[in-house]
Protein backbone atom coordinates (compact mmCIF):
# COMPACT_ATOMS: atom_id res chain seq x y z
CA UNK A 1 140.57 -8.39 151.00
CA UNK A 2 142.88 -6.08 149.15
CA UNK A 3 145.36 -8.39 148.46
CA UNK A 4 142.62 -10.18 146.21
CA UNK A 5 141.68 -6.85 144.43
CA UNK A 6 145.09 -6.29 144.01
CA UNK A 7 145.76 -9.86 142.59
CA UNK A 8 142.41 -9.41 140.35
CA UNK A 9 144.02 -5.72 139.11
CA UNK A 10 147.58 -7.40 138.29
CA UNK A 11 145.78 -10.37 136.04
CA UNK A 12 143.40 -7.70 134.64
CA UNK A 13 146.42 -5.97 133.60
CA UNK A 14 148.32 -8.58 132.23
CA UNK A 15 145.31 -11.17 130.98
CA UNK A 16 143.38 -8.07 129.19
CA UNK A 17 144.63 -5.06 129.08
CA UNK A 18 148.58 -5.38 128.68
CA UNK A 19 148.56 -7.19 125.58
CA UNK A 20 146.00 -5.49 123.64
CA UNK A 21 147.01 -2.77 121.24
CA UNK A 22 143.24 -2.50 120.78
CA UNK A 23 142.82 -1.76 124.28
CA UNK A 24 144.57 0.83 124.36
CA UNK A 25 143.96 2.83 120.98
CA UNK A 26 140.35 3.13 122.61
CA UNK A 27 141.54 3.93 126.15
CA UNK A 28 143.50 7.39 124.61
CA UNK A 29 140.97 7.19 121.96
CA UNK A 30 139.77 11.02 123.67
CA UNK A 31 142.76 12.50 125.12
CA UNK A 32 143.27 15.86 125.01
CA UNK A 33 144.31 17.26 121.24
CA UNK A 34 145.62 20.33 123.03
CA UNK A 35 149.37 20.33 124.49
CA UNK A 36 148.40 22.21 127.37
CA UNK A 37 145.49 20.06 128.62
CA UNK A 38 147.60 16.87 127.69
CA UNK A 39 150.63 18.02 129.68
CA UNK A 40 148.18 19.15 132.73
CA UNK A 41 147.40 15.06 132.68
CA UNK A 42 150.55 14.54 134.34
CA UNK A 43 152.14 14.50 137.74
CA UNK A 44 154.11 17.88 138.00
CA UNK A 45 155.75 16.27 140.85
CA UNK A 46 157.65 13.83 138.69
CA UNK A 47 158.16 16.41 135.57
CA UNK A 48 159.70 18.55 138.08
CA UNK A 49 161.57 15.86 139.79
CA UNK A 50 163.27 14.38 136.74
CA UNK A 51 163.76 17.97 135.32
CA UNK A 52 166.07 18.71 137.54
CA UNK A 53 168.31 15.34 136.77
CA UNK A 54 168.13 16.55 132.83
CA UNK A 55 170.38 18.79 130.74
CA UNK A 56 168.82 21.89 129.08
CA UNK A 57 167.08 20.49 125.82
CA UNK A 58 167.66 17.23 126.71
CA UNK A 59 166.56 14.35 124.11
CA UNK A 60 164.14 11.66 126.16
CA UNK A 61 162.21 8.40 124.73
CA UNK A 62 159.40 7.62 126.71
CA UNK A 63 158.23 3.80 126.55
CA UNK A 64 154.92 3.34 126.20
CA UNK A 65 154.16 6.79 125.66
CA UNK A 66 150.43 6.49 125.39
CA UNK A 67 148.30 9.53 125.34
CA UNK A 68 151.97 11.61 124.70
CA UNK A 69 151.05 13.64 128.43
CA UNK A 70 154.55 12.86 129.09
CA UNK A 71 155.63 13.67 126.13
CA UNK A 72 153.87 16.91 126.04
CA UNK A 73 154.92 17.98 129.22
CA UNK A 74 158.85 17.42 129.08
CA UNK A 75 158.03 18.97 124.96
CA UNK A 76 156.56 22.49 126.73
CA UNK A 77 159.85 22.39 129.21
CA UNK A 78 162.38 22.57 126.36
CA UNK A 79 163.20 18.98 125.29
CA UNK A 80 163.20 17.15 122.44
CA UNK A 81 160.77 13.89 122.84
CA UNK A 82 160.56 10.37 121.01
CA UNK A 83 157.77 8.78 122.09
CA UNK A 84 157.26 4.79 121.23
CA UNK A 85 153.69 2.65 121.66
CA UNK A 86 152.70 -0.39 120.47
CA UNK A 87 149.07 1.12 119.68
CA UNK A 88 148.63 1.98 116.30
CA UNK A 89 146.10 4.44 116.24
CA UNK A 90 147.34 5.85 118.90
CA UNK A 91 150.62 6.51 117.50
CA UNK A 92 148.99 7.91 114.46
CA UNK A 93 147.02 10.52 116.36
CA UNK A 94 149.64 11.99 118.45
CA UNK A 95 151.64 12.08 115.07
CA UNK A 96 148.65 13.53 113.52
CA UNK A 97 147.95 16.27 115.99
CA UNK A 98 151.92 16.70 117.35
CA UNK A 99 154.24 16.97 114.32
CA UNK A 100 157.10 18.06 116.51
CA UNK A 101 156.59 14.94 118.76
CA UNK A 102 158.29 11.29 117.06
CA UNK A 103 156.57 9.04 118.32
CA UNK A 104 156.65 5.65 116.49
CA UNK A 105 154.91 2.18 116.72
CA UNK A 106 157.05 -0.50 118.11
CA UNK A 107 157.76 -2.43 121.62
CA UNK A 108 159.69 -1.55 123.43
CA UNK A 109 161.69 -4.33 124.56
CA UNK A 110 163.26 -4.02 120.74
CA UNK A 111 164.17 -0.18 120.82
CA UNK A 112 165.71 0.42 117.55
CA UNK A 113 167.95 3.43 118.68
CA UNK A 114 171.69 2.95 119.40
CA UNK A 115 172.26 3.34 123.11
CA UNK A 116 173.44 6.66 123.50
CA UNK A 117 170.78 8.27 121.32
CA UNK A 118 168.86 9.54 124.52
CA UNK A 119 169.42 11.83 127.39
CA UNK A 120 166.99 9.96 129.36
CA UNK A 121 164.53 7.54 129.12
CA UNK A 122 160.99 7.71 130.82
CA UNK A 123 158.18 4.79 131.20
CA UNK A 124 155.50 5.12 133.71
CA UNK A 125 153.21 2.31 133.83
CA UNK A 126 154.65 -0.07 131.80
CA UNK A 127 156.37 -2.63 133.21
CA UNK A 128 153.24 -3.79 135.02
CA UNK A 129 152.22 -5.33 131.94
CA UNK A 130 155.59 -7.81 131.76
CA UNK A 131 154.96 -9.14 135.12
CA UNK A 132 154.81 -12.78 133.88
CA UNK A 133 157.99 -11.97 132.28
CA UNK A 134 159.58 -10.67 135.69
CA UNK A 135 158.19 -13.90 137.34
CA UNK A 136 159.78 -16.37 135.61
CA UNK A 137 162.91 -14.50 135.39
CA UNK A 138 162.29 -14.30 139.85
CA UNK A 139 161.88 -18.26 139.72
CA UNK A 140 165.00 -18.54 137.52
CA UNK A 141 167.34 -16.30 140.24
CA UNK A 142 165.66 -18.27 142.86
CA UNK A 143 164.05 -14.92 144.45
CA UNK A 144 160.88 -14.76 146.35
């Protein structure tokens, strides 16, 4: 039983929701507008957690940036944050309402940033959305 609800999540994820830039404008279409309640979205588990691998003001991109609650809360800890979504309106909003945020439209498996631009890089539930990708690349290596 929850193997097939988790098969039926993965396709929904891939099939509809992954490669819609649609999608997701409407999904963070009411996010929070203020930077506390954004950055309260998040897990302070894993702010705190990868604080303590970063330097003071340290320069992060997070892929797939979304809403910008990651972005938001590493922003009210002292860092400076580049946030990148393929969502248009979505990236327009958190421009819109975060001016000190840059956060740009693009995909992120074409980052346009030399490779030591960043301190860190962050993307939480992304790579879900690739998993066809990671398949065939599995079948190719001969993995399970």
């Amino acid at each position: 039983m929850f193997r097939r609800r988790e098969i039926t999540l993965v396709r929904y994820l891939r099939d509809c929701a992954g490669p819609s830039p649609r999608f997701w404008d409407e999904a963070w279409r009411n996010s929070p507008t203020d930077l506390d309640a954004l950055a309260a979205q998040t897990d302070p588990r894993l702010v705190r957690k990868c604080a303590e691998y970063l330097p003071p003001q340290a320069t992060i991109l997070e892929g797939g940036c979304g809403s910008g609650s990651y972005l938001a809360a590493f922003s009210k800890l002292g860092h400076r944050v580049v946030g990148v979504d393929f969502a248009p309106q979505t990236v327009a909003r958190l421009n819109a309402l975060f001016p000190a945020f840059d956060v740009r439209q693009g995909d992120i498996r074409r980052l346009p940033f030399d490779a030591d631009s960043f301190d860190a890089y962050y993307s939480g539930g992304v790579v879900e959305h690739f998993q066809d990708a990671f398949n065939r690349k599995s079948r190719r290596l001969g993995a399970c």
